[in-house]
PDB file of N, CA and C in Angstrom:
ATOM      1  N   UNK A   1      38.309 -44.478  -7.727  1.00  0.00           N
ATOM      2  CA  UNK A   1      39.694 -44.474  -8.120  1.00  0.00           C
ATOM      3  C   UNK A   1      40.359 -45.797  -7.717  1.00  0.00           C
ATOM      4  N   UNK A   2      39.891 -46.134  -6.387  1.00  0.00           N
ATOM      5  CA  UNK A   2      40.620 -47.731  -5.908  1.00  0.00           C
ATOM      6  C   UNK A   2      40.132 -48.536  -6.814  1.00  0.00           C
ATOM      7  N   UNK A   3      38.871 -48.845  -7.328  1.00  0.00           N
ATOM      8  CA  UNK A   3      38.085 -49.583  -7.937  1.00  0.00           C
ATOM      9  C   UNK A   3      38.980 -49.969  -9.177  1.00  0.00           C
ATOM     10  N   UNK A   4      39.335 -48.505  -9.770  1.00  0.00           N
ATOM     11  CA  UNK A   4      40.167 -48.633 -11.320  1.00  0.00           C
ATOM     12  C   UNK A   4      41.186 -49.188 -11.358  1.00  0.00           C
ATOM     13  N   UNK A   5      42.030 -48.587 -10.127  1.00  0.00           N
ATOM     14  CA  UNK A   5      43.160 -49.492  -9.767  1.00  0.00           C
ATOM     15  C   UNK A   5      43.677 -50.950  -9.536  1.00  0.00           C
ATOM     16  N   UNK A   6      42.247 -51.654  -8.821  1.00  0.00           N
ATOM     17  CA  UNK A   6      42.261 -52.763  -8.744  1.00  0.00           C
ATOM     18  C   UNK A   6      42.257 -53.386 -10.356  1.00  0.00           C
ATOM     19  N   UNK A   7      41.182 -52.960 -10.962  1.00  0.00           N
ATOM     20  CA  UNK A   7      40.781 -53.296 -12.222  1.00  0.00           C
ATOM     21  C   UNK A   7      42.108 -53.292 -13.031  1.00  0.00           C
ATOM     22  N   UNK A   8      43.229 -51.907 -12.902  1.00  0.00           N
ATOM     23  CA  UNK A   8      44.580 -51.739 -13.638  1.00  0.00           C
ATOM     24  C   UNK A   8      45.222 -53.030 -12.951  1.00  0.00           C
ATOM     25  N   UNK A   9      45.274 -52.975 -12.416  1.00  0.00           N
ATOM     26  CA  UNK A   9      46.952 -53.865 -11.486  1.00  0.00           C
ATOM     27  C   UNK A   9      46.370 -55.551 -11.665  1.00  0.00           C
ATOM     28  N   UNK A  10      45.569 -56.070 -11.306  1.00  0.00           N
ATOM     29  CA  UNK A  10      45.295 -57.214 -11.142  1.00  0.00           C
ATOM     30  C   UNK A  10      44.323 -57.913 -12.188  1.00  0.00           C
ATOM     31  N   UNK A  11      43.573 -56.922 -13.364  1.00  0.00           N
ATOM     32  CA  UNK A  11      42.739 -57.306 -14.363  1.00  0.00           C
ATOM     33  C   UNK A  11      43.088 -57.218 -15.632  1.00  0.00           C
ATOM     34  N   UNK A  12      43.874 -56.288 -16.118  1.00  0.00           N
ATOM     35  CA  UNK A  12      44.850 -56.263 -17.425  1.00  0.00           C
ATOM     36  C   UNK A  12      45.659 -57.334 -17.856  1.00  0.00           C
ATOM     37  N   UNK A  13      46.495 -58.168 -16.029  1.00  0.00           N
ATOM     38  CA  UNK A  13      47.439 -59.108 -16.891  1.00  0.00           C
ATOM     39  C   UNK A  13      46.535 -60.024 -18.075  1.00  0.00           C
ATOM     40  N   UNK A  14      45.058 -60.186 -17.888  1.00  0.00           N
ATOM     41  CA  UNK A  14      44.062 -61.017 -18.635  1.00  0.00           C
ATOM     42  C   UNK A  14      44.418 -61.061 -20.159  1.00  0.00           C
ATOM     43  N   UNK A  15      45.062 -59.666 -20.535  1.00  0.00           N
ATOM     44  CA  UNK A  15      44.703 -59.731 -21.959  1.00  0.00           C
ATOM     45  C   UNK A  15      45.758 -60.532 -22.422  1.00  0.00           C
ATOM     46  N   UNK A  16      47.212 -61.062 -21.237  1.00  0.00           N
ATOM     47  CA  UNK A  16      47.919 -61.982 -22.464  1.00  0.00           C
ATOM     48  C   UNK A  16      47.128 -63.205 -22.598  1.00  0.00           C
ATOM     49  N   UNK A  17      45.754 -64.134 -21.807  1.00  0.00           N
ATOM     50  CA  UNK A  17      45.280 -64.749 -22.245  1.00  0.00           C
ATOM     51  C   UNK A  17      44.741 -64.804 -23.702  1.00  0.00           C
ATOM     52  N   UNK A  18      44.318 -63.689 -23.929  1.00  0.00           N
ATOM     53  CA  UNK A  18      43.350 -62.589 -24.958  1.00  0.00           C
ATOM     54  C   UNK A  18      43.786 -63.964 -26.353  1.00  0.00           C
ATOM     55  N   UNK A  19      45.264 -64.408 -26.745  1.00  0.00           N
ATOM     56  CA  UNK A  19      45.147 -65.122 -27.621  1.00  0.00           C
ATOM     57  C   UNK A  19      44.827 -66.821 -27.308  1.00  0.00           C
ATOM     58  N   UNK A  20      44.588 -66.854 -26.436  1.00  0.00           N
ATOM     59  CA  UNK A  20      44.256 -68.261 -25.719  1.00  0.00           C
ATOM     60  C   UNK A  20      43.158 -68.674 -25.871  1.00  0.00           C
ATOM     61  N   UNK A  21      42.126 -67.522 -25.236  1.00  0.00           N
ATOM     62  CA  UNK A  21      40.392 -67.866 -24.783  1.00  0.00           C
ATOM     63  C   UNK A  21      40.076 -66.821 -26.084  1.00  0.00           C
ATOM     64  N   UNK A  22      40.526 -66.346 -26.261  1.00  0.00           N
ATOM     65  CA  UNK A  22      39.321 -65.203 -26.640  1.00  0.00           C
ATOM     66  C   UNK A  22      39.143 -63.633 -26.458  1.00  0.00           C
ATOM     67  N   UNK A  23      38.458 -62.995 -26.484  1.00  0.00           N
ATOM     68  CA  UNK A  23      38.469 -61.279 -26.212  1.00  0.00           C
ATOM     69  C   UNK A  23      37.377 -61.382 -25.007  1.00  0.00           C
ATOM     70  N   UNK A  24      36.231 -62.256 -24.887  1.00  0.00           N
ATOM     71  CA  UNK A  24      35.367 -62.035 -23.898  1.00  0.00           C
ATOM     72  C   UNK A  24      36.015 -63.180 -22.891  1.00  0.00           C
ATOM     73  N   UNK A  25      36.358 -64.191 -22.991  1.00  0.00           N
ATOM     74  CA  UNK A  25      36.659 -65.044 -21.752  1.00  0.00           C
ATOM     75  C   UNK A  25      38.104 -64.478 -20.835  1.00  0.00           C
ATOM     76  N   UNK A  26      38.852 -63.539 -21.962  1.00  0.00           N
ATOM     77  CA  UNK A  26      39.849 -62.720 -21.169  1.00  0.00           C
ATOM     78  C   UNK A  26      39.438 -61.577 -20.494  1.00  0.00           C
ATOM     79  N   UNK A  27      38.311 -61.122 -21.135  1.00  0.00           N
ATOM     80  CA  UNK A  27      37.577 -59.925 -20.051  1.00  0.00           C
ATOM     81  C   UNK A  27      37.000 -60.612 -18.731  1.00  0.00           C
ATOM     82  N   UNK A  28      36.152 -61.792 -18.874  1.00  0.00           N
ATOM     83  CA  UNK A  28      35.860 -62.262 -17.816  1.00  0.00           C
ATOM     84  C   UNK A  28      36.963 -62.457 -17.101  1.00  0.00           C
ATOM     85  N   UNK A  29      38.183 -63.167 -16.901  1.00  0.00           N
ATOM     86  CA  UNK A  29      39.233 -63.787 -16.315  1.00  0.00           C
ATOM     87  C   UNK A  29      39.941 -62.047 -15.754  1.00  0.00           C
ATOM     88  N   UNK A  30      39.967 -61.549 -16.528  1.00  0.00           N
ATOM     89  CA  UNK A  30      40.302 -60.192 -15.641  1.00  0.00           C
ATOM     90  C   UNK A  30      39.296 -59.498 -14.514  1.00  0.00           C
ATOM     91  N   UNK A  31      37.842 -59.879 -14.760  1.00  0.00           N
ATOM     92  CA  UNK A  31      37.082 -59.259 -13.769  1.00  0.00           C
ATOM     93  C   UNK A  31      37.200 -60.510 -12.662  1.00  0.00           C
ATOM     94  N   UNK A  32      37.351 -61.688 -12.854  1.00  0.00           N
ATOM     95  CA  UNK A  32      37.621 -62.417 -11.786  1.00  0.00           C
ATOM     96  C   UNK A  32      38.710 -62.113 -11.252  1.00  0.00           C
ATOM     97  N   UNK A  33      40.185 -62.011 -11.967  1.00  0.00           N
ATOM     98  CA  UNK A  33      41.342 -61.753 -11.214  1.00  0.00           C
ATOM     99  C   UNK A  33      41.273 -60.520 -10.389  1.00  0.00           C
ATOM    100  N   UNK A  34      40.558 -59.403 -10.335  1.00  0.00           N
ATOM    101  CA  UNK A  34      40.079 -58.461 -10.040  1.00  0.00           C
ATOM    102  C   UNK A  34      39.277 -58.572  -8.918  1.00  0.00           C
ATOM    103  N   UNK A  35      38.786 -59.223  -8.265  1.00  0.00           N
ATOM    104  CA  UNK A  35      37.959 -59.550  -7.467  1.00  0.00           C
ATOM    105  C   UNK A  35      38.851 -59.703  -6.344  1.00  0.00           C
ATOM    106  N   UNK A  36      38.782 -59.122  -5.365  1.00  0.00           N
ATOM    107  CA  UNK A  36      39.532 -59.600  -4.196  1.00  0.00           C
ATOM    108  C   UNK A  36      38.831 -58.722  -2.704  1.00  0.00           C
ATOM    109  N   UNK A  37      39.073 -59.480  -2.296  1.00  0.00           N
ATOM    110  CA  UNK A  37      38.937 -58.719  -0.585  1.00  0.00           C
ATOM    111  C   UNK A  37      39.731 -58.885   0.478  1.00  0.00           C
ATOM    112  N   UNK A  38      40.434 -59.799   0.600  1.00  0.00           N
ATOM    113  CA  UNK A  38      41.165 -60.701   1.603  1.00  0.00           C
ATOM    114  C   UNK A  38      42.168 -59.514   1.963  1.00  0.00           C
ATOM    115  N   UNK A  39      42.992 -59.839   0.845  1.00  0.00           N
ATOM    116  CA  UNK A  39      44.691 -58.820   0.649  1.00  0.00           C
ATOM    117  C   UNK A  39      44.379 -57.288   0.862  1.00  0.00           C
ATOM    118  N   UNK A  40      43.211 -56.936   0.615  1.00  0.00           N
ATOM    119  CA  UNK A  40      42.711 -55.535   0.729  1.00  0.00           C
ATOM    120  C   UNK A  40      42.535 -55.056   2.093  1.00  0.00           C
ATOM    121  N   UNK A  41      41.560 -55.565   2.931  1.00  0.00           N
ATOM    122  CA  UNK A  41      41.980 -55.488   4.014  1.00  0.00           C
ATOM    123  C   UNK A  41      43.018 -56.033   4.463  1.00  0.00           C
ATOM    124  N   UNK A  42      43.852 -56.574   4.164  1.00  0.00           N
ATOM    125  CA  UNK A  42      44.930 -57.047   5.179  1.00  0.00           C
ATOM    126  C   UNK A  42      45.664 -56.036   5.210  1.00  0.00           C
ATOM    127  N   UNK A  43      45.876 -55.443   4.370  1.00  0.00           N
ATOM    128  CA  UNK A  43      46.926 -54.363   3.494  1.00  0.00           C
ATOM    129  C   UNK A  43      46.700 -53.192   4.346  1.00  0.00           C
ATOM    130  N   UNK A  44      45.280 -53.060   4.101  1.00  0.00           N
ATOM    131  CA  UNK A  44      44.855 -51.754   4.593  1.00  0.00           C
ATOM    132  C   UNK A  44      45.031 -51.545   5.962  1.00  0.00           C
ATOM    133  N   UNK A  45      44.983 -52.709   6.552  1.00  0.00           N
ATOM    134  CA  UNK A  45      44.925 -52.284   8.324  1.00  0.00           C
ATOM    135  C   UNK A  45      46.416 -52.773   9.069  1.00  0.00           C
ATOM    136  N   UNK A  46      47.372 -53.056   8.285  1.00  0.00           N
ATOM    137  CA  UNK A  46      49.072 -53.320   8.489  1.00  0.00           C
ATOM    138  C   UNK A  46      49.081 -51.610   7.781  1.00  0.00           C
ATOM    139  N   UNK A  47      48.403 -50.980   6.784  1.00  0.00           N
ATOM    140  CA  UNK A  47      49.180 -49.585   6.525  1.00  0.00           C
ATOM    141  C   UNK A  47      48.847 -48.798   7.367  1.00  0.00           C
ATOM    142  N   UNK A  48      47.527 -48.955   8.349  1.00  0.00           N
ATOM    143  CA  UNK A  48      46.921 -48.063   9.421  1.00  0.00           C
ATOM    144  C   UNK A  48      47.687 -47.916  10.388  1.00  0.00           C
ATOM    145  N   UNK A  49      48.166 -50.073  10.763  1.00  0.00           N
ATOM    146  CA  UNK A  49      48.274 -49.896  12.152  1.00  0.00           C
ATOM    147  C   UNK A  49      50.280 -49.278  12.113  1.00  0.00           C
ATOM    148  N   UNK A  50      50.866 -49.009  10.540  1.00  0.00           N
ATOM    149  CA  UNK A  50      51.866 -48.069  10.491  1.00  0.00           C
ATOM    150  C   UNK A  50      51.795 -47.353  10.420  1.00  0.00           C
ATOM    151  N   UNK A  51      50.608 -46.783  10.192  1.00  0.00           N
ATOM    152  CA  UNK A  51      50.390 -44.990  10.378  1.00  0.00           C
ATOM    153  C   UNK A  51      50.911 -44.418   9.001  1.00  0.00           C
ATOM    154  N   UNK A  52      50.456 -45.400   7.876  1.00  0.00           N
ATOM    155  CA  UNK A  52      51.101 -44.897   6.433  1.00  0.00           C
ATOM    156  C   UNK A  52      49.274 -44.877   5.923  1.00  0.00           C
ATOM    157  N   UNK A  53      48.485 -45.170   6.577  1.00  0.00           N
ATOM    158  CA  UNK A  53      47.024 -44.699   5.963  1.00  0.00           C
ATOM    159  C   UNK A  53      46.454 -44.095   6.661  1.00  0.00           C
ATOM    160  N   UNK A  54      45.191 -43.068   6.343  1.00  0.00           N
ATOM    161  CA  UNK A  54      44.314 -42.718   7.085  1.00  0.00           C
ATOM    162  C   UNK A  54      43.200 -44.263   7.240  1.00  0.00           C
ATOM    163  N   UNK A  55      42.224 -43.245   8.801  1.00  0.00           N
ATOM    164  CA  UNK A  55      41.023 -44.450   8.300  1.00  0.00           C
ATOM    165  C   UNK A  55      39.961 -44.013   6.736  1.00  0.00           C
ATOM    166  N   UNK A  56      39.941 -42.975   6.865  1.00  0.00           N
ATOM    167  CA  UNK A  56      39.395 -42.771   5.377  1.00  0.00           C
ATOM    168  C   UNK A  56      39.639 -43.583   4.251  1.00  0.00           C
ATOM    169  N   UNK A  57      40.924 -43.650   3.730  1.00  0.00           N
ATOM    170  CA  UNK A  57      42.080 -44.288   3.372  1.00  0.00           C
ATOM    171  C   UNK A  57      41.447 -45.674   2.735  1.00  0.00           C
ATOM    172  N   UNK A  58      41.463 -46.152   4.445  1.00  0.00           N
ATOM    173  CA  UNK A  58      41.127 -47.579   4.409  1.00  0.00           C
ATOM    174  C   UNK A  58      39.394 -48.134   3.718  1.00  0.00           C
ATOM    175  N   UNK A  59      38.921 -46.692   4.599  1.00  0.00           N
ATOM    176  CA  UNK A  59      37.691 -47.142   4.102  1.00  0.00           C
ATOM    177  C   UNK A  59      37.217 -47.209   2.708  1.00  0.00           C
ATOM    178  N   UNK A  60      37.944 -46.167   1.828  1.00  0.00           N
ATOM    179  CA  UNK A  60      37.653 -46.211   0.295  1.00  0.00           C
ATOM    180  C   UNK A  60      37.942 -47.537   0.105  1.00  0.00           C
ATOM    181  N   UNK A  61      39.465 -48.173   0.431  1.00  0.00           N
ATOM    182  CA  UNK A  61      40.041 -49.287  -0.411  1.00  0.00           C
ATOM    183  C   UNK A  61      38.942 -50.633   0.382  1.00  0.00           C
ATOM    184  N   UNK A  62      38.158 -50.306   0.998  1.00  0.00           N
ATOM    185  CA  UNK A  62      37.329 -51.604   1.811  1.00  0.00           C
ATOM    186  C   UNK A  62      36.073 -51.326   0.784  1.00  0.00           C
ATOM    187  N   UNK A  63      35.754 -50.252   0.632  1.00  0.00           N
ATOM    188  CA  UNK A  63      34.571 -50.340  -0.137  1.00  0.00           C
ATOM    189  C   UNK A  63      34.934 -50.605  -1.727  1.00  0.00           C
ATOM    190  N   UNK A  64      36.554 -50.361  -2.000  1.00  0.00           N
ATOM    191  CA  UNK A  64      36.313 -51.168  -3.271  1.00  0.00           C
ATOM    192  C   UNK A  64      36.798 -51.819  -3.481  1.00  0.00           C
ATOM    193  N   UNK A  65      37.297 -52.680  -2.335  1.00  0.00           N
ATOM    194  CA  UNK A  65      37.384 -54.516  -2.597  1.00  0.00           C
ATOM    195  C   UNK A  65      35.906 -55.153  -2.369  1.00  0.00           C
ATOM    196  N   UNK A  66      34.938 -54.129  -1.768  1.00  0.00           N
ATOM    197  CA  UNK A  66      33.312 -54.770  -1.365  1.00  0.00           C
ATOM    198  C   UNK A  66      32.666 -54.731  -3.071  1.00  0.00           C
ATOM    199  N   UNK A  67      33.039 -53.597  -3.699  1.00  0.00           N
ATOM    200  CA  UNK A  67      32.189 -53.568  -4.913  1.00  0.00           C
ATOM    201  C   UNK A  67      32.491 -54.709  -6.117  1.00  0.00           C
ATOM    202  N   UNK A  68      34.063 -54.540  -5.628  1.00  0.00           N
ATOM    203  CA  UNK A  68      34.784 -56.145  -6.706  1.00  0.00           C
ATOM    204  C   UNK A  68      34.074 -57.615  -6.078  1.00  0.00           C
ATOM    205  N   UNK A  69      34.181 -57.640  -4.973  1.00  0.00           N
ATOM    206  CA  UNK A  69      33.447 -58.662  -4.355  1.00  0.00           C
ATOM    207  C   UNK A  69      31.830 -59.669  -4.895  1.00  0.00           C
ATOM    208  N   UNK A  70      31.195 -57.656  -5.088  1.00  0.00           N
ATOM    209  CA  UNK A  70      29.669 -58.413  -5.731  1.00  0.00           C
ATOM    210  C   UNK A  70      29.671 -58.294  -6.708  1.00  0.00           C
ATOM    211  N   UNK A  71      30.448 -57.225  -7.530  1.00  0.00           N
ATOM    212  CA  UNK A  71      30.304 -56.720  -9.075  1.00  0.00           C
ATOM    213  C   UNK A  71      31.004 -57.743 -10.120  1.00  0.00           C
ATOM    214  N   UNK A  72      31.954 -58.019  -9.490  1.00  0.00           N
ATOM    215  CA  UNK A  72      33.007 -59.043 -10.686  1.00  0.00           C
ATOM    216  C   UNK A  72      32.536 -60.022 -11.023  1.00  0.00           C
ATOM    217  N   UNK A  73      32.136 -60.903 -10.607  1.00  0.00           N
ATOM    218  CA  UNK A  73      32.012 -62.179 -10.349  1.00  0.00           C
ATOM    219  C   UNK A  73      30.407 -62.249 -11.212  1.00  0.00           C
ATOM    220  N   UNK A  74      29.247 -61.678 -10.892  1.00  0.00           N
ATOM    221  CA  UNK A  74      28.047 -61.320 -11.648  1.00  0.00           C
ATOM    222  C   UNK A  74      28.103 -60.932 -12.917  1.00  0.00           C
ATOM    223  N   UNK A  75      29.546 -59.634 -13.076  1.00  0.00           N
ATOM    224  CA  UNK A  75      29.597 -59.364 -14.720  1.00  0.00           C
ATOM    225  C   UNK A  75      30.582 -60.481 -15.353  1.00  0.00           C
ATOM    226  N   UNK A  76      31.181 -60.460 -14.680  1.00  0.00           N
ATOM    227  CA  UNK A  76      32.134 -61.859 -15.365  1.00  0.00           C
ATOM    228  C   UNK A  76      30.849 -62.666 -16.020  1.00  0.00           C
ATOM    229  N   UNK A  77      30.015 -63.457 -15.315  1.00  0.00           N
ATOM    230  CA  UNK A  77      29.229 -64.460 -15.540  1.00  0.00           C
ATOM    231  C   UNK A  77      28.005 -64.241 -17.032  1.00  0.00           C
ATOM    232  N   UNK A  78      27.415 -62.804 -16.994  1.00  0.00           N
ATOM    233  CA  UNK A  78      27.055 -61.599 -17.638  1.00  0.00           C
ATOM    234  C   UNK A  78      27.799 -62.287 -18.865  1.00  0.00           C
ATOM    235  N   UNK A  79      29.020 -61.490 -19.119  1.00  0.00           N
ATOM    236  CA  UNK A  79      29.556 -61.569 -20.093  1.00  0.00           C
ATOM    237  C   UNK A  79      30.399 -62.968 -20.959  1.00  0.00           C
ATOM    238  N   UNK A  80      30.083 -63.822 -19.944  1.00  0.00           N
ATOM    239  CA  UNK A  80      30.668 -65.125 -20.195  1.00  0.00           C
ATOM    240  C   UNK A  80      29.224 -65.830 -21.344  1.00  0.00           C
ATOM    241  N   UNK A  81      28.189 -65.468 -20.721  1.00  0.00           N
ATOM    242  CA  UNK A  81      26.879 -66.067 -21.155  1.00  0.00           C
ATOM    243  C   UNK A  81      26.805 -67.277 -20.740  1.00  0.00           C
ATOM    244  N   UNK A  82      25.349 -67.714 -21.033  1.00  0.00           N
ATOM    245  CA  UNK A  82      25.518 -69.635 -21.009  1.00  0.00           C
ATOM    246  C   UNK A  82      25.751 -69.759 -21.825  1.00  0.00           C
ATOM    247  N   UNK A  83      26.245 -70.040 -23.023  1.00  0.00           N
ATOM    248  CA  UNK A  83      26.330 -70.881 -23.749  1.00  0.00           C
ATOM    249  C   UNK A  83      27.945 -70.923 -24.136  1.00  0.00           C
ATOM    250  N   UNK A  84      28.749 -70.074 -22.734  1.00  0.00           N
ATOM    251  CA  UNK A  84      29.781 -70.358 -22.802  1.00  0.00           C
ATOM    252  C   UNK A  84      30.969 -70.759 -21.629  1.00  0.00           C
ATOM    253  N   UNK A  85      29.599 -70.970 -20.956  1.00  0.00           N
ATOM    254  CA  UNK A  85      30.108 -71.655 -19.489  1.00  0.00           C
ATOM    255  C   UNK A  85      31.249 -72.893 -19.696  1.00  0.00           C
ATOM    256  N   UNK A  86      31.864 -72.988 -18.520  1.00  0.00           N
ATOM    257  CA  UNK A  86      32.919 -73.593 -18.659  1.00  0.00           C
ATOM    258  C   UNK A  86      32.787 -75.001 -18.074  1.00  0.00           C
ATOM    259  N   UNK A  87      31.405 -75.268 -17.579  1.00  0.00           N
ATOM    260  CA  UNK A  87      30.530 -76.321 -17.121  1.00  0.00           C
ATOM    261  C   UNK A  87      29.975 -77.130 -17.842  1.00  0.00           C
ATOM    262  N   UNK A  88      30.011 -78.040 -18.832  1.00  0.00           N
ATOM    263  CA  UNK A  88      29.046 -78.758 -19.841  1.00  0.00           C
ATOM    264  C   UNK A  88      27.809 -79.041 -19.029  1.00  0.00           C
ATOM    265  N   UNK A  89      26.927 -78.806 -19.970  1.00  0.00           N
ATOM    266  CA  UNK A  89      24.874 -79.255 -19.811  1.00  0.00           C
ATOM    267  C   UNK A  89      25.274 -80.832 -19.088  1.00  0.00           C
ATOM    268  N   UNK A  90      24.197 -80.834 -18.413  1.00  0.00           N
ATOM    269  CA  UNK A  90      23.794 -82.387 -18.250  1.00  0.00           C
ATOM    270  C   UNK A  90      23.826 -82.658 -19.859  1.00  0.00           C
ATOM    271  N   UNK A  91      23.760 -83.772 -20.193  1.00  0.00           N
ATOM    272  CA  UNK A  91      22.738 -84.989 -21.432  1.00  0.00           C
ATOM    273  C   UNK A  91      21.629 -84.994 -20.911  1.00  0.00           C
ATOM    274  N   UNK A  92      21.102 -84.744 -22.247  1.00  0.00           N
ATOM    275  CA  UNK A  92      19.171 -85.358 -21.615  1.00  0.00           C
ATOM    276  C   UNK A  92      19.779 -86.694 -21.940  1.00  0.00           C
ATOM    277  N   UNK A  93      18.828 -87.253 -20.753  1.00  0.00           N
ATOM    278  CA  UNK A  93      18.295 -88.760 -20.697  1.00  0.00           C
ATOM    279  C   UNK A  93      17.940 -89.462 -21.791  1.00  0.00           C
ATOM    280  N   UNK A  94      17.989 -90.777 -22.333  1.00  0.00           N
ATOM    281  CA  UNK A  94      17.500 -91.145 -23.540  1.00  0.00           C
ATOM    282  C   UNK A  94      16.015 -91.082 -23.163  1.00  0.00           C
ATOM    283  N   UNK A  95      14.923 -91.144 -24.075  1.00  0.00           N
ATOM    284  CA  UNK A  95      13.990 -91.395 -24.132  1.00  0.00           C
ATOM    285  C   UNK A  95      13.555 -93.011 -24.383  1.00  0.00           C
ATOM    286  N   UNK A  96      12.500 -93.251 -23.841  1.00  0.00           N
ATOM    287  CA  UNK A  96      12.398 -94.811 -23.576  1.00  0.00           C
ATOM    288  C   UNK A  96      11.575 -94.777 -24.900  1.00  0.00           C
ATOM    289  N   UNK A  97      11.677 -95.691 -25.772  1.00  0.00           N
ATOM    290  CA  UNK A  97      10.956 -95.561 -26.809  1.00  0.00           C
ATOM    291  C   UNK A  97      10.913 -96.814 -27.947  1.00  0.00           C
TER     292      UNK A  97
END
């Protein structure tokens, strides 16, 4: 449920890119914006140490800033493909000839 949430709140704004990049480079850019851990725990253990979370609580929202952590960033890349990396190829070298 945290997982979706993250995905709602912080991965949707992507689609006003949607006329910019594209339908897949805005899906990627949402699974990146989606990706977080930092703010998650920070969040989580200022709502503990107010006594507005359980540790349970915390622990769901830690395990799904951990799954955005490894998952986003891999499917982002997934769905980006190479041949649409945002990195240009080396040049081959001329050939001596």
């Amino acid at each position: 449920m945290f997982l979706a949430a993250l995905y709602l709140i912080r991965g949707v704004p992507a689609l006003l890119y949607r006329p910019l990049v594209g339908g897949r480079r805005a899906a990627a850019a949402g699974l990146l914006q989606a990706t977080t851990l930092s703010f998650v725990l920070i969040a989580s253990q200022i709502g503990q140490d107010l006594g507005l979370l359980t540790s349970s609580t915390v622990a769901a929202l830690t395990a799904a800033a951990l799954v955005s952590v490894l998952v986003n960033p891999v499917a982002a890349l997934v769905m980006l493909g190479r041949g649409d990396s945002a990195v240009p190829e080396p040049a081959a070298a001329p050939q001596p000839g």
